[in-house]
C-alpha atoms as a PDB file:
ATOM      1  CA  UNK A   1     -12.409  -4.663  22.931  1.00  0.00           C
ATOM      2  CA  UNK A   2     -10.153  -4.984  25.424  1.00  0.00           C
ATOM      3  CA  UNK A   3      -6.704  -6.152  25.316  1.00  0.00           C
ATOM      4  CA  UNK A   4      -6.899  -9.460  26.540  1.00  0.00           C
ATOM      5  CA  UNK A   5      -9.458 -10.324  24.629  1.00  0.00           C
ATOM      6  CA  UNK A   6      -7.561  -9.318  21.659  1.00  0.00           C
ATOM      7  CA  UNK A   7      -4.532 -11.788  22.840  1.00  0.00           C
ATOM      8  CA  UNK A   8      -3.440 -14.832  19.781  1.00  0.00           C
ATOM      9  CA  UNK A   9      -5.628 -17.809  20.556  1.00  0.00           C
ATOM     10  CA  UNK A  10      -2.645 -19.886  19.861  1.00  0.00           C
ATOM     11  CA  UNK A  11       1.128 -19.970  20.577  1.00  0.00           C
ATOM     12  CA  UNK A  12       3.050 -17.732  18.137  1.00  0.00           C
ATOM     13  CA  UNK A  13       6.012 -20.078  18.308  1.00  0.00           C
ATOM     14  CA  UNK A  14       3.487 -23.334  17.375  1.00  0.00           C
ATOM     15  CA  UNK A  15       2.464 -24.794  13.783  1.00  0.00           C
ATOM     16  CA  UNK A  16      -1.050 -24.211  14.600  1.00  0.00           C
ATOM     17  CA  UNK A  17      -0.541 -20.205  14.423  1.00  0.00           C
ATOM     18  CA  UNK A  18      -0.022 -20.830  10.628  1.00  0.00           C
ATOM     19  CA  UNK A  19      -3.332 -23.033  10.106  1.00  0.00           C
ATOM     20  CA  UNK A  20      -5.900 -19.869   9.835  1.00  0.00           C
ATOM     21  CA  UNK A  21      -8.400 -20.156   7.252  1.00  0.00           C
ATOM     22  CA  UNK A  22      -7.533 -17.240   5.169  1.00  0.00           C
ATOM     23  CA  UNK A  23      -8.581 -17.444   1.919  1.00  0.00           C
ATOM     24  CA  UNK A  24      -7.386 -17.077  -1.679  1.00  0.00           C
ATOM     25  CA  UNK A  25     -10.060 -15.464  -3.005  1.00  0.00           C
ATOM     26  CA  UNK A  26     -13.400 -13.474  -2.261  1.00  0.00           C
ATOM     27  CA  UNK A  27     -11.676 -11.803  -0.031  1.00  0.00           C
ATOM     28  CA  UNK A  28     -12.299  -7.782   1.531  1.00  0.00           C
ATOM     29  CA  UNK A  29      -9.951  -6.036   0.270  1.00  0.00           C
ATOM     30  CA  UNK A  30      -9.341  -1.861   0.817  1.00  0.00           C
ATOM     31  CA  UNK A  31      -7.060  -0.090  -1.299  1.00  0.00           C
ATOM     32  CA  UNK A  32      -6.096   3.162  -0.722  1.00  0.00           C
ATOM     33  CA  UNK A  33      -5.013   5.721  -3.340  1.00  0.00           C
ATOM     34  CA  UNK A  34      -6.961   4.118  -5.692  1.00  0.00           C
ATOM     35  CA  UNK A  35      -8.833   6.373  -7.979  1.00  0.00           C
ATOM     36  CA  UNK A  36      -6.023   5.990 -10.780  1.00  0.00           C
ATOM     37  CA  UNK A  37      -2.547   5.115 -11.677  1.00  0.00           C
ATOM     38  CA  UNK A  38      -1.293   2.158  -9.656  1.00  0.00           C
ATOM     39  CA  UNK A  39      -4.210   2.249  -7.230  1.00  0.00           C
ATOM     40  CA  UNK A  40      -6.401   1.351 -10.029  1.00  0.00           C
ATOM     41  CA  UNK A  41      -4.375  -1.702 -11.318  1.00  0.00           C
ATOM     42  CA  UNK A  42      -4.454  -2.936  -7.569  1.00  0.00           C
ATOM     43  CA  UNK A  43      -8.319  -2.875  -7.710  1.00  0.00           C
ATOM     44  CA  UNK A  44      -8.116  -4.382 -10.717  1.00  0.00           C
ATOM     45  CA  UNK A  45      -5.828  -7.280 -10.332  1.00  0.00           C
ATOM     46  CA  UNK A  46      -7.711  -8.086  -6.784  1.00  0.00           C
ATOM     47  CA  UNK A  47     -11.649  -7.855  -8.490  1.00  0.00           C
ATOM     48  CA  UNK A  48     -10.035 -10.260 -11.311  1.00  0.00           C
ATOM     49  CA  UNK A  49      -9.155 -12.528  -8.496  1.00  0.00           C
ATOM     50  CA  UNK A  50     -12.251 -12.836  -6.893  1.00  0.00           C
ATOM     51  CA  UNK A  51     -11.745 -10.568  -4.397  1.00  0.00           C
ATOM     52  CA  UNK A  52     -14.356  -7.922  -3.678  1.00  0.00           C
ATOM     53  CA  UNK A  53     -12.450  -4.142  -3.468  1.00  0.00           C
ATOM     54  CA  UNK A  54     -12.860  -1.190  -1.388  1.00  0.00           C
ATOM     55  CA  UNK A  55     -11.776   1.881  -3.569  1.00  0.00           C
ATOM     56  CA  UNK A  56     -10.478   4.812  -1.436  1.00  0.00           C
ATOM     57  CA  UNK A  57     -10.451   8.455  -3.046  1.00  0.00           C
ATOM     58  CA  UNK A  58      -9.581  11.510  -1.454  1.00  0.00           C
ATOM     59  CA  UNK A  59     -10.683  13.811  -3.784  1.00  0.00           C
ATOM     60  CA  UNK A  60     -11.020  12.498  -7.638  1.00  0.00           C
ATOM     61  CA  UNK A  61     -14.639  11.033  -6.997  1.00  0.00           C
ATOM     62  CA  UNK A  62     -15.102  11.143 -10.612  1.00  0.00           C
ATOM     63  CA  UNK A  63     -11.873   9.059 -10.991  1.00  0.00           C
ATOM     64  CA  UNK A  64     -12.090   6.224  -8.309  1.00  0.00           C
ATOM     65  CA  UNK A  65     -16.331   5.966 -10.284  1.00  0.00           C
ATOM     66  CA  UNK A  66     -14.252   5.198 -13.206  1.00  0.00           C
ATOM     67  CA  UNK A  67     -11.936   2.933 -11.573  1.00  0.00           C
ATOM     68  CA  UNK A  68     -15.028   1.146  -9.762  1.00  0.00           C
ATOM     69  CA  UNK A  69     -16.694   0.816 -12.990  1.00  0.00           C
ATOM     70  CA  UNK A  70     -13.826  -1.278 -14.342  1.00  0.00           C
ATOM     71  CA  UNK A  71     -13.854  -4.033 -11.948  1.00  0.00           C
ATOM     72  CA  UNK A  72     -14.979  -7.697 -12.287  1.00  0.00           C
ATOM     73  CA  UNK A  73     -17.038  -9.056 -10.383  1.00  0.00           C
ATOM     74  CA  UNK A  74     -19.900  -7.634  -8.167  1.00  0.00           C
ATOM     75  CA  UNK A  75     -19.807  -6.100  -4.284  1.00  0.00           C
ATOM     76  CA  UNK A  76     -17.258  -3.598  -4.308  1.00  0.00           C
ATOM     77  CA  UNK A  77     -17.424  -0.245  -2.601  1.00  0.00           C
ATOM     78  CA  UNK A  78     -16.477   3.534  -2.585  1.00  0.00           C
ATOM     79  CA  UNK A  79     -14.813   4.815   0.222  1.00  0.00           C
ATOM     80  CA  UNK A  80     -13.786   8.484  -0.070  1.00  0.00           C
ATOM     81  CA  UNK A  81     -12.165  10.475   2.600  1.00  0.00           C
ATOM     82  CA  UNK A  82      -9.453  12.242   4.035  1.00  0.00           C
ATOM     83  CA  UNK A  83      -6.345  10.411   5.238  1.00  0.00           C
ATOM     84  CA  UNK A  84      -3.918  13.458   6.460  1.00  0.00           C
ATOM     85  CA  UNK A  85      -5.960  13.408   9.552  1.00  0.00           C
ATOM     86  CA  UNK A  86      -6.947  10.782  11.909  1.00  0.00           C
ATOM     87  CA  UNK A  87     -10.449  10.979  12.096  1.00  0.00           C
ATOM     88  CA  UNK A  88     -10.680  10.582   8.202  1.00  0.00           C
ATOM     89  CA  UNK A  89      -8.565   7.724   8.060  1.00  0.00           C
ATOM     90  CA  UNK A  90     -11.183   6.042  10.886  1.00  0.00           C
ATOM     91  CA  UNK A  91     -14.018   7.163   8.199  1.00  0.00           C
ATOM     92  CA  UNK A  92     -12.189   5.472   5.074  1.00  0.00           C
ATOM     93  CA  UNK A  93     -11.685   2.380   7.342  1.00  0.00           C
ATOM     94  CA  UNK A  94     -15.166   1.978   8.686  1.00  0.00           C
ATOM     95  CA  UNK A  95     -16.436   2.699   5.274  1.00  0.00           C
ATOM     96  CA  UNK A  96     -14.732   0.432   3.707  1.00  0.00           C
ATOM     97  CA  UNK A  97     -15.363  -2.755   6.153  1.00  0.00           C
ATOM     98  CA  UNK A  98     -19.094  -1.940   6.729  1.00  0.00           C
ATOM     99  CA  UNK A  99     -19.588  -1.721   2.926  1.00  0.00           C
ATOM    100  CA  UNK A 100     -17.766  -5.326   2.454  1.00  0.00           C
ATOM    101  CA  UNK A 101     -18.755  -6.590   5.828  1.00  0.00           C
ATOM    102  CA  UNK A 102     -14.856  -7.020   7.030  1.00  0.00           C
ATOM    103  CA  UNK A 103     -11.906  -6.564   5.908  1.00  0.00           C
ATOM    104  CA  UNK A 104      -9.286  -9.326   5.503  1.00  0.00           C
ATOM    105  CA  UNK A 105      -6.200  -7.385   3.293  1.00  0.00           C
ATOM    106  CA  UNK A 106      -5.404  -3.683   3.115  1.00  0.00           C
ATOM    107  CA  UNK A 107      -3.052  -2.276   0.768  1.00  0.00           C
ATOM    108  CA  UNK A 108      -1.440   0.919   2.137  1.00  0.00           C
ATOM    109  CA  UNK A 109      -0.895   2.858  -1.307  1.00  0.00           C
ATOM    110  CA  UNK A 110      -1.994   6.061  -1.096  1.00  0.00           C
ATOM    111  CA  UNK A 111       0.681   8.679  -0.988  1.00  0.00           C
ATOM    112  CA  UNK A 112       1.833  12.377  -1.408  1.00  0.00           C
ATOM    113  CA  UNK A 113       5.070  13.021  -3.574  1.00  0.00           C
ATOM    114  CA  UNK A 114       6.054  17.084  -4.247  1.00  0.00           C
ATOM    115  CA  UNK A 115       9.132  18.168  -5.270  1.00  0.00           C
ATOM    116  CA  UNK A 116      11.084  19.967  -2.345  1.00  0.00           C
ATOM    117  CA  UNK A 117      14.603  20.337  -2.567  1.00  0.00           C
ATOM    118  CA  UNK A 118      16.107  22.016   0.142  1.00  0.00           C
ATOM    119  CA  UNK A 119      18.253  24.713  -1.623  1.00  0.00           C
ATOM    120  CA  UNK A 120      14.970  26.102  -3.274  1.00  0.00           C
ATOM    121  CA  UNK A 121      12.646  25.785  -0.986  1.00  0.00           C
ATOM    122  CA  UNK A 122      11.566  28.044   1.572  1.00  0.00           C
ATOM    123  CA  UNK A 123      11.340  27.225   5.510  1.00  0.00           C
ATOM    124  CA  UNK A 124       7.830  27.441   5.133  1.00  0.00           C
ATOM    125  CA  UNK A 125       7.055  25.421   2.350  1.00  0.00           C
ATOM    126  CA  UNK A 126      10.043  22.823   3.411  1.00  0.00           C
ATOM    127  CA  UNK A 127       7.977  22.208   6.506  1.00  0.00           C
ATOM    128  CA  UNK A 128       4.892  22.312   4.820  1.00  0.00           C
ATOM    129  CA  UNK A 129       6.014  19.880   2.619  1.00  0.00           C
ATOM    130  CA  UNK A 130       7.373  17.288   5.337  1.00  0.00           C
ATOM    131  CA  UNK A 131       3.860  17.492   6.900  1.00  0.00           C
ATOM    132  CA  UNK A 132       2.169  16.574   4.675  1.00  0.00           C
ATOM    133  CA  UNK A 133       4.252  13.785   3.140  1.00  0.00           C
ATOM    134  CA  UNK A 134       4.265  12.828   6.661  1.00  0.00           C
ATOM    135  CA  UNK A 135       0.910  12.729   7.494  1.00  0.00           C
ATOM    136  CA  UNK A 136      -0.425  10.814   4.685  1.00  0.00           C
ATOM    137  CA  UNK A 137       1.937   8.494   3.507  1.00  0.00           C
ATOM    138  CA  UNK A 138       3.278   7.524   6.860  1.00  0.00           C
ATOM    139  CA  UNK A 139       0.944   8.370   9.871  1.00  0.00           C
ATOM    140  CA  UNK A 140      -2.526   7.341   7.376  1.00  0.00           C
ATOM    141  CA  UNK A 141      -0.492   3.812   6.892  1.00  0.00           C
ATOM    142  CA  UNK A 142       0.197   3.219  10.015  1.00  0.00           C
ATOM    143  CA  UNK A 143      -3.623   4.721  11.463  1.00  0.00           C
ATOM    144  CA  UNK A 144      -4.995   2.130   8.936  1.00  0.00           C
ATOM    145  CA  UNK A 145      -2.910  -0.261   9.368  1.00  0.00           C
ATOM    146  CA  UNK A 146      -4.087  -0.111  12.896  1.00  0.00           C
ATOM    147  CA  UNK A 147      -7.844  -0.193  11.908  1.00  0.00           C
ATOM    148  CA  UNK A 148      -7.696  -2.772   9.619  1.00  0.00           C
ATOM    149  CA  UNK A 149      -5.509  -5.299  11.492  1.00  0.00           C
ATOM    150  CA  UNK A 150      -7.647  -5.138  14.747  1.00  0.00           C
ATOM    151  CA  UNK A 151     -10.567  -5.753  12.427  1.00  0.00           C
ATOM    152  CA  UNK A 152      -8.415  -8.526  11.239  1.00  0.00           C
ATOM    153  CA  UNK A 153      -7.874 -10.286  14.566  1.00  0.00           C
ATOM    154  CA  UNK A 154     -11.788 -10.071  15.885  1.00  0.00           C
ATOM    155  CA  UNK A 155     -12.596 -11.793  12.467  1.00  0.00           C
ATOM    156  CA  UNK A 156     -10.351 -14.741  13.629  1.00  0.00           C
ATOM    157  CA  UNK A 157      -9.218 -15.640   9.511  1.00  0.00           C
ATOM    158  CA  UNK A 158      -5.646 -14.209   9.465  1.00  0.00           C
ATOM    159  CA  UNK A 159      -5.198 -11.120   6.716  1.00  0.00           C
ATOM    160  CA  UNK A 160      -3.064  -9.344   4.542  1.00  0.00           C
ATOM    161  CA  UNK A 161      -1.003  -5.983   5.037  1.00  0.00           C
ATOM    162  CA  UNK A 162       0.952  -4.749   1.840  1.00  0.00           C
ATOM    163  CA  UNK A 163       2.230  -1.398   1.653  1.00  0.00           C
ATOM    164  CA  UNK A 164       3.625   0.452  -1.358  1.00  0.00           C
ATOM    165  CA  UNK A 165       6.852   1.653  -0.577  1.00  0.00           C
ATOM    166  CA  UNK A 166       9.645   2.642  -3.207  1.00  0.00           C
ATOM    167  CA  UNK A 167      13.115   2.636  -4.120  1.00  0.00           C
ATOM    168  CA  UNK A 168      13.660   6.144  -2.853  1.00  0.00           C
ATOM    169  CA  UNK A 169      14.080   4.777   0.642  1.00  0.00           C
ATOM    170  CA  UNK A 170      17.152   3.176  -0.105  1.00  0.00           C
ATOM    171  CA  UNK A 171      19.080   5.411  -2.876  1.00  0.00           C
ATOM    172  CA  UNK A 172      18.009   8.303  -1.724  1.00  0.00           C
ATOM    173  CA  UNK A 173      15.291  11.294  -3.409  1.00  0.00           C
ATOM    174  CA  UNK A 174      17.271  15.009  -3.427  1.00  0.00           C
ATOM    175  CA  UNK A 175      13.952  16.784  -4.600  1.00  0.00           C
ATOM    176  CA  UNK A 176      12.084  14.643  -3.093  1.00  0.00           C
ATOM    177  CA  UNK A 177      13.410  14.320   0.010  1.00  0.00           C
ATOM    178  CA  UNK A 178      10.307  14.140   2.434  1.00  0.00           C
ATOM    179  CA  UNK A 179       9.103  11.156   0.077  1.00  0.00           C
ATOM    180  CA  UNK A 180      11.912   9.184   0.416  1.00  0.00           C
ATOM    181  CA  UNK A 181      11.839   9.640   3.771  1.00  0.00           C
ATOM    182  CA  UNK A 182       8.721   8.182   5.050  1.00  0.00           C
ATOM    183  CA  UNK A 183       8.747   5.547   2.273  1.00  0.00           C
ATOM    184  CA  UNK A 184      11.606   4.244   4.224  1.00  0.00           C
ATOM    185  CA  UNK A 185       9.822   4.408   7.778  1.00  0.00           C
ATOM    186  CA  UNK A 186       6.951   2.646   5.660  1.00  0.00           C
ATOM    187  CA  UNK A 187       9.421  -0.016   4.913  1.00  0.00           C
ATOM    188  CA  UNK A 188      10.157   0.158   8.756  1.00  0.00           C
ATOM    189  CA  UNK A 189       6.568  -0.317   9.960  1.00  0.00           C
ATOM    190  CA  UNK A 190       5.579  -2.624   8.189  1.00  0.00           C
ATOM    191  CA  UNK A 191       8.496  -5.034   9.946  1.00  0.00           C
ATOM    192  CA  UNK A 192       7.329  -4.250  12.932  1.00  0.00           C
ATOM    193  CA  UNK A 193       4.405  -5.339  12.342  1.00  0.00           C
ATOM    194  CA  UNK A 194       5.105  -8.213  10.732  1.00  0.00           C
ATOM    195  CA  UNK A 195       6.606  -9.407  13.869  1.00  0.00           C
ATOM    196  CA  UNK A 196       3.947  -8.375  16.338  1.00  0.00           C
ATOM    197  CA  UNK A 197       0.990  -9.789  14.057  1.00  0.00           C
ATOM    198  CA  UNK A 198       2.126 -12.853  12.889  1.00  0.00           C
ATOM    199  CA  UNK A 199       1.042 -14.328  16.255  1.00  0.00           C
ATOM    200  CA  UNK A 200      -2.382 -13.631  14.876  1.00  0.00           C
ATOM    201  CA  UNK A 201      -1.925 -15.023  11.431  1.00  0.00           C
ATOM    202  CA  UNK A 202      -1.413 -11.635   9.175  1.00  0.00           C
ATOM    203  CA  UNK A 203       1.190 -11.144   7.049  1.00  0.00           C
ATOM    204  CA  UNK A 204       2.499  -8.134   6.331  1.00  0.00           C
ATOM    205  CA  UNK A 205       4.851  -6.892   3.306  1.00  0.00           C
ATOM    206  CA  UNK A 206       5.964  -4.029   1.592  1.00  0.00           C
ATOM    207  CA  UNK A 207       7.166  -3.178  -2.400  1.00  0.00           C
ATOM    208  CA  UNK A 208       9.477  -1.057  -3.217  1.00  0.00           C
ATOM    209  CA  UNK A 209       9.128   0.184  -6.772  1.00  0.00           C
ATOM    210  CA  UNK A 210      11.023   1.917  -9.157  1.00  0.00           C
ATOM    211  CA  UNK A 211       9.867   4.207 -11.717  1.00  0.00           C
ATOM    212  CA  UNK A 212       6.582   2.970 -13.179  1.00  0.00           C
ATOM    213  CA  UNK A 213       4.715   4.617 -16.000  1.00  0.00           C
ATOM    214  CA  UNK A 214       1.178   5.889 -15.038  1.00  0.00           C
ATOM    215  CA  UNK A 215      -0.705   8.912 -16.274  1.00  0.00           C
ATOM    216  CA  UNK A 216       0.705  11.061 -13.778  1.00  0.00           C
ATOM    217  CA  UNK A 217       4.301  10.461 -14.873  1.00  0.00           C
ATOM    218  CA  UNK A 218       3.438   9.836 -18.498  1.00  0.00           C
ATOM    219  CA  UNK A 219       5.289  13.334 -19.735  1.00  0.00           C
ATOM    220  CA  UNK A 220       8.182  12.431 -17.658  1.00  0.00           C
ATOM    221  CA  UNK A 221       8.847   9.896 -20.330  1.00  0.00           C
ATOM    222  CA  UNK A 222       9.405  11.604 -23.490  1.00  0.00           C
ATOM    223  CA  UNK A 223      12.643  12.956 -24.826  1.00  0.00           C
ATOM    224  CA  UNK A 224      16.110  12.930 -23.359  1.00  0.00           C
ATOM    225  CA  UNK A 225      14.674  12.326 -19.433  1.00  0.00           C
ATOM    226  CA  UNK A 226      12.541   9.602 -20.661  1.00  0.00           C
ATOM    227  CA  UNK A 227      15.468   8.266 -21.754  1.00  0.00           C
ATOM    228  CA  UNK A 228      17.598   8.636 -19.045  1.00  0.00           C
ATOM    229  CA  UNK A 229      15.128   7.238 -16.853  1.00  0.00           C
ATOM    230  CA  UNK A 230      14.551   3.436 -19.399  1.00  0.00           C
ATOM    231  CA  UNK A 231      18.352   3.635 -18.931  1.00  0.00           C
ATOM    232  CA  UNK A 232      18.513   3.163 -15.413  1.00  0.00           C
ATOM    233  CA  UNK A 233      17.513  -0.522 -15.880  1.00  0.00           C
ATOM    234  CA  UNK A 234      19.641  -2.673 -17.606  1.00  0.00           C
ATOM    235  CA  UNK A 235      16.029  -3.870 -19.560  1.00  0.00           C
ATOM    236  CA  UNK A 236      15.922  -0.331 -21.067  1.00  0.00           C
ATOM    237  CA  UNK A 237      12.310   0.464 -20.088  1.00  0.00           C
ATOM    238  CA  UNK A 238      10.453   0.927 -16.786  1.00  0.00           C
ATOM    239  CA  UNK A 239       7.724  -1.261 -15.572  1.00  0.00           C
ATOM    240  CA  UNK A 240       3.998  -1.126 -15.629  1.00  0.00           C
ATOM    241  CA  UNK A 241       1.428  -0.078 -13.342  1.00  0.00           C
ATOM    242  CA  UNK A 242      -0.023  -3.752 -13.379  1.00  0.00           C
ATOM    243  CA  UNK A 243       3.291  -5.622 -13.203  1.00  0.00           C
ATOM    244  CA  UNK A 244       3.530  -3.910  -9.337  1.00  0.00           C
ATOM    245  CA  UNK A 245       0.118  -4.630  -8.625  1.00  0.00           C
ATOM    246  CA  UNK A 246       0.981  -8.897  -9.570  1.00  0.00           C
ATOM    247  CA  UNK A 247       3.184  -8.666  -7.114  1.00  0.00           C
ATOM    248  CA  UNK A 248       1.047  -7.274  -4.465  1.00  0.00           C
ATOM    249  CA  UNK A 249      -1.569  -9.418  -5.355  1.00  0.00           C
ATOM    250  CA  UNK A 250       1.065 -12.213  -4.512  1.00  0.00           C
ATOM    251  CA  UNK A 251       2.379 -10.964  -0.926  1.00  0.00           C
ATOM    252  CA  UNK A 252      -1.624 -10.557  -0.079  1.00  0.00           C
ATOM    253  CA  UNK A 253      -1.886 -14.482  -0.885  1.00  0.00           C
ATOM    254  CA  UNK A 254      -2.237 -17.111   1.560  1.00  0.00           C
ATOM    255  CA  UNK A 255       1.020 -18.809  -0.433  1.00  0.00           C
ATOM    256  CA  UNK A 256       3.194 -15.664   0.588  1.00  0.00           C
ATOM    257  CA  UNK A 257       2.363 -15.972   3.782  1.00  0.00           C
ATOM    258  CA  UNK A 258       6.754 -16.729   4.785  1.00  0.00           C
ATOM    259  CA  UNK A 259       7.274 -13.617   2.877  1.00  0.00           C
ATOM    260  CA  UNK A 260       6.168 -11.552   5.803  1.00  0.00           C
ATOM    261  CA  UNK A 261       7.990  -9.034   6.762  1.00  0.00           C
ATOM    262  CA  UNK A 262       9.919  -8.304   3.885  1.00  0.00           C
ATOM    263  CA  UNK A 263      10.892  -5.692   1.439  1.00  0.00           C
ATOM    264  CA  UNK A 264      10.391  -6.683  -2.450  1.00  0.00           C
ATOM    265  CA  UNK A 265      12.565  -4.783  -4.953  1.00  0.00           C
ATOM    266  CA  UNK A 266      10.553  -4.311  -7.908  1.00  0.00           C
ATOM    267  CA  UNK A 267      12.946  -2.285  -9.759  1.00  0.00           C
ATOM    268  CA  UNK A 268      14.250  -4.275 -12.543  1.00  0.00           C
ATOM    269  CA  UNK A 269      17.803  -3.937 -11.512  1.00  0.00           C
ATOM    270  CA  UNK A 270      18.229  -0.315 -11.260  1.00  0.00           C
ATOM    271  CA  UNK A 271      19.075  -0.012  -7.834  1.00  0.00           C
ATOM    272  CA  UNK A 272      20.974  -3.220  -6.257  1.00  0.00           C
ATOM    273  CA  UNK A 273      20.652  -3.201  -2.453  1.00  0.00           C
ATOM    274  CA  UNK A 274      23.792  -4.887  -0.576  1.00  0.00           C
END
């Protein structure tokens, strides 16, 4: 495909380049991260809209079965693979669209997040650390971002880009630092894109969460830090896996469509940007 023949079919600038026929529901939808926690509320909330879901693992197979055996509706797919590297991320991709025949919204979820701070953490391990925060939750975005979006624009229908970014970016993570990081130059890419593929009719959005209570933080909450970490938000608690994933499921709508290109705070007041 070359690209010319990849060019908008309409003015960016007109009405008309806001008209595509993208639909809100029964849609292909790939999700990656999402054998558990949040990833498997996103499949969730999309299958109970109709939508049919690709479920990416990397490697709890036994997990994303379980979250693919929770979903309504019929037609969804595994897609398992490797995202730190290129050439898996172009195997979850083509997976996922030639098991639901396209793909028309992509959800950019999976990440890494390991505790580095810098005073305790060796040269070695601190650049071990950044490369691989780097490579998946940055470079696998943007690589399927990539995939999905030209997929996107030979269909002809618009799409959906959402990625899960975080609070971090904008507070700051001191253990975390690496996370914060390229959660922030997630926040980044996806305005950039938002700009270059509107012309095209795809939207694309990020979230930026604040603590949420999955299985994998679950311990976190007990006792004095569990505490500490309700207090943060003037609501006293932190939010749910599945109140992140409604508002996904909102900026991959055809309604949200004038939300691309932003950032949504989903942190119930615990950090207040200016």
């Amino acid at each position: 495909m070359t690209s010319a023949e990849l060019s908008p079919s309409v003015d960016p600038f007109s009405s008309s380049a806001s008209t595509r026929a993208f639909a809100p529901t029964g849609r292909r939808v790939l999700i990656s991260g999402a054998s558990r926690g949040l990833g498997r509320a996103l499949a969730q909330a999309f299958a109970a809209n109709g939508d049919r879901v690709a479920v990416h693992f990397g490697s709890r197979r036994a997990e994303a079965e379980e979250t693919l055996g929770s979903l309504a509706g019929t037609g969804h797919v595994l897609a398992g693979g490797d995202l730190s590297t290129p050439g898996g991320t172009q195997g979850v991709a083509e997976t996922a669209a030639a098991g639901l025949g396209g793909l028309d919204v992509l959800v950019n979820n999976a990440a890494v997040n390991l505790p580095h701070p810098l005073a305790g953490t060796a040269y070695e391990e601190w650049a071990a650390a950044w490369q691989s925060h780097v490579s998946v939750n940055l470079l696998a975005a943007a690589n399927l971002s990539h995939l999905a979006a030209r997929r996107m624009i030979e269909q002809g229908c618009g799409g959906r880009i959402v990625n899960v970014g975080s609070r971090g970016a904008f507070r700051g993570e001191p253990d975390h630092p690496a996370y914060g990081a390229t959660k922030a130059a997630v926040h980044a890419l996806g305005q950039s894109l938002a700009v270059h593929l509107a012309a095209y009719g795809i939207g694309v959005a990020s979230v930026a969460p604040g603590f949420f209570e999955t299985e994998r933080v679950a311990h976190r909450l007990s006792g004095a830090e569990g505490d500490a970490i309700r207090a943060q938000s003037p609501f006293g608690r932190v939010a749910s896996a599945d109140e992140i994933a409604a508002a996904v499921l909102w900026l991959a709508s055809p309604a949200a469509e004038w939300a691309s290109g932003t950032v949504l705070d989903l942190n119930g007041a615990s950090y207040l940007r200016t």
